[in-house]
C-alpha atoms as a PDB file:
ATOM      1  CA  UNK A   1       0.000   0.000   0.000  1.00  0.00           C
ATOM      2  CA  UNK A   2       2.565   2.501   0.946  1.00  0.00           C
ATOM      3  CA  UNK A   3       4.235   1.787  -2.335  1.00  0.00           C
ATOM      4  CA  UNK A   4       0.695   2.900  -4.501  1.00  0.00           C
ATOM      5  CA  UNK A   5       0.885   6.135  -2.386  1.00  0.00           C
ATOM      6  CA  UNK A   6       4.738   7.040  -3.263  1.00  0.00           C
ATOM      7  CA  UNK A   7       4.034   5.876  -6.964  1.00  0.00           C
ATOM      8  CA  UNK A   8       1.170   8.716  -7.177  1.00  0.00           C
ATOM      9  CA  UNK A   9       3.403  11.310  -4.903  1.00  0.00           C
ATOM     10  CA  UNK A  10       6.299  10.881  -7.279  1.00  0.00           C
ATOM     11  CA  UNK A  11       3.804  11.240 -10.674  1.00  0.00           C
ATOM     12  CA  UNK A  12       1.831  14.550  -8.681  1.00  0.00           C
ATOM     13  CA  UNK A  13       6.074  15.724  -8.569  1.00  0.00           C
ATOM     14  CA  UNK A  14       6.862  14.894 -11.908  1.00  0.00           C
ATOM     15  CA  UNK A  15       3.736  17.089 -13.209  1.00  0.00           C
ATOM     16  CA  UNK A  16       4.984  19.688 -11.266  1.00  0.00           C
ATOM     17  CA  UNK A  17       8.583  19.403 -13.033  1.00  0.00           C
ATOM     18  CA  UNK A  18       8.822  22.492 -15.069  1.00  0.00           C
ATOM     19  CA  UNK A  19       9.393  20.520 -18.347  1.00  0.00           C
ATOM     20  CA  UNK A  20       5.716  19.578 -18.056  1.00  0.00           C
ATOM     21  CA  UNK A  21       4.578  23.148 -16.958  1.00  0.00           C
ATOM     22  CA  UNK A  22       6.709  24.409 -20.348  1.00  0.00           C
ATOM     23  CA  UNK A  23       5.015  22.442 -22.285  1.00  0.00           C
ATOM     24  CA  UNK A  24       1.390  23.167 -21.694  1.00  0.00           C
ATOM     25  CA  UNK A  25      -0.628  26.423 -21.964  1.00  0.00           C
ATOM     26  CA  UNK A  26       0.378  29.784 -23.432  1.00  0.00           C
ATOM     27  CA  UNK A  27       3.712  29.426 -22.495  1.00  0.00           C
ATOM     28  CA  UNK A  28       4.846  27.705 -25.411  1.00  0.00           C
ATOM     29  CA  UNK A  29       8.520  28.700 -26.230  1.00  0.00           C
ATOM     30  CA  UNK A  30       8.819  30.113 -29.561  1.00  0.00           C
ATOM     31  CA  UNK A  31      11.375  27.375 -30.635  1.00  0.00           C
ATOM     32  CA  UNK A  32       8.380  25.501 -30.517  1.00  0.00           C
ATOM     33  CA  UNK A  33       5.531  27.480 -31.841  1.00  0.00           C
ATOM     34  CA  UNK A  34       8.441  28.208 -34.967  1.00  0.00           C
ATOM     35  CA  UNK A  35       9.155  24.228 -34.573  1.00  0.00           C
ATOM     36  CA  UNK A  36       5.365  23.600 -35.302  1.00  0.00           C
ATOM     37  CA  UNK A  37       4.601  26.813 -37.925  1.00  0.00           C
ATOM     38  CA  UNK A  38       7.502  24.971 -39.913  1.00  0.00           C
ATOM     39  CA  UNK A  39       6.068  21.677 -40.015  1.00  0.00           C
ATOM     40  CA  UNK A  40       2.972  23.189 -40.971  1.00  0.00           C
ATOM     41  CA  UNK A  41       4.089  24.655 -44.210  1.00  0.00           C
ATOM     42  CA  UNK A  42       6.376  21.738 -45.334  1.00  0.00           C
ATOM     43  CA  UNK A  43       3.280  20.283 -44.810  1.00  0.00           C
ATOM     44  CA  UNK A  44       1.698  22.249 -47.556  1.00  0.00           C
ATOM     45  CA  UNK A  45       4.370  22.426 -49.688  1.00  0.00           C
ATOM     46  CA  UNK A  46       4.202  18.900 -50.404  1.00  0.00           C
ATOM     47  CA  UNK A  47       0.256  18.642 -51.769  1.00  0.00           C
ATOM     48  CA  UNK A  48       1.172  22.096 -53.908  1.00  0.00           C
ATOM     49  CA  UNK A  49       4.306  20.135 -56.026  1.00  0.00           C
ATOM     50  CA  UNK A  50       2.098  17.086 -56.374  1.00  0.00           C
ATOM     51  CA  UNK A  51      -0.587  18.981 -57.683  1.00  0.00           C
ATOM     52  CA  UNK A  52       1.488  21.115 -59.905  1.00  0.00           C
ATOM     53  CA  UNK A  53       2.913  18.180 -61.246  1.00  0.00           C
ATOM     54  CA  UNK A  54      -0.875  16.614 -62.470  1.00  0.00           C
ATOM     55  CA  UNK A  55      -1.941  20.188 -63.811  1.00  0.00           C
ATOM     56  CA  UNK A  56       0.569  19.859 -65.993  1.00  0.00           C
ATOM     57  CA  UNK A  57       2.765  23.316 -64.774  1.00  0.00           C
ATOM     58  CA  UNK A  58       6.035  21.449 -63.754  1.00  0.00           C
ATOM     59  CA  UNK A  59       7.276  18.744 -64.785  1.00  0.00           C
ATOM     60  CA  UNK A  60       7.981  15.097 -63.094  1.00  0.00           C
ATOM     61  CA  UNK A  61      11.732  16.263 -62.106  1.00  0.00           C
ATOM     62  CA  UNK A  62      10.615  19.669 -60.712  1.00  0.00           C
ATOM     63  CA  UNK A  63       7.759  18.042 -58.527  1.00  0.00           C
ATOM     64  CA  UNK A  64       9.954  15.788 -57.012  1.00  0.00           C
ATOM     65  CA  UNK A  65      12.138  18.599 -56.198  1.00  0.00           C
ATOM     66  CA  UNK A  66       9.076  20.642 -54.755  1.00  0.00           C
ATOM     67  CA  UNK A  67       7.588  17.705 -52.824  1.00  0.00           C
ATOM     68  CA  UNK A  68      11.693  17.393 -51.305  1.00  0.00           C
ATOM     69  CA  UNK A  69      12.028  20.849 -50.372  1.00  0.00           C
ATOM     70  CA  UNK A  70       8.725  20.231 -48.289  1.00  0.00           C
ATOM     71  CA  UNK A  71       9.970  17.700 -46.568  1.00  0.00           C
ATOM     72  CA  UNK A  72      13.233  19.839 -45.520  1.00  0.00           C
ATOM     73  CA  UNK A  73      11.208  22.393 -43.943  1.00  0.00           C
ATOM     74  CA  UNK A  74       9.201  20.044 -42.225  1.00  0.00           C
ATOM     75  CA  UNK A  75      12.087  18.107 -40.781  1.00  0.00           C
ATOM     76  CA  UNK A  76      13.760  21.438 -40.186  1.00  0.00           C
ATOM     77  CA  UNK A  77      10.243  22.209 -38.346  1.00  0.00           C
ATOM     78  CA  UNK A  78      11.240  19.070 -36.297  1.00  0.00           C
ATOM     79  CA  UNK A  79      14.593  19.535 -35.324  1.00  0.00           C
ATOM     80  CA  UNK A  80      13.724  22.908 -34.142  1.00  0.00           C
ATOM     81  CA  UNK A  81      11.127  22.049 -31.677  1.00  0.00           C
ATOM     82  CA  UNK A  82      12.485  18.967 -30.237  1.00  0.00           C
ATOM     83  CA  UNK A  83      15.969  20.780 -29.889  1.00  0.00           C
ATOM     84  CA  UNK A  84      17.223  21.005 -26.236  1.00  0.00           C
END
């Protein structure tokens, strides 16, 4: 029994940690909010070069590069908000 109770003391501690507070409500750091806002537009760069591609504006080649350069930013995106 005394175990369950130092189990749910040391989870009420670790919400208390100030990673966790960071993390939720308007606090968000802006590596984060830039982190997210990045992944958000590689995120819409990829659907554009697809979709350029079966219009008939760019060609295979180009698309390819489009739908790449979304991907960059998104991964960018991620390596900026999971940074330390």
């Amino acid at each position: 029994m005394a175990q369950h109770r130092s189990g749910r003391a040391r989870r009420r501690r670790d919400a208390d940690s100030p990673a966790v507070r960071q993390a939720e409500g308007p606090s968000l750091s802006w590596r984060y909010r830039l982190g997210r806002l990045l992944q958000f537009v590689g995120l819409l760069i990829l659907p554009f070069g697809i979709a350029s591609e079966l219009v008939g504006r760019v060609g295979l080649g180009q698309s390819l590069l489009i739908a790449g350069a979304g991907a960059l930013v998104f991964y960018i995106g991620f390596v900026v908000q999971h940074r330390p």
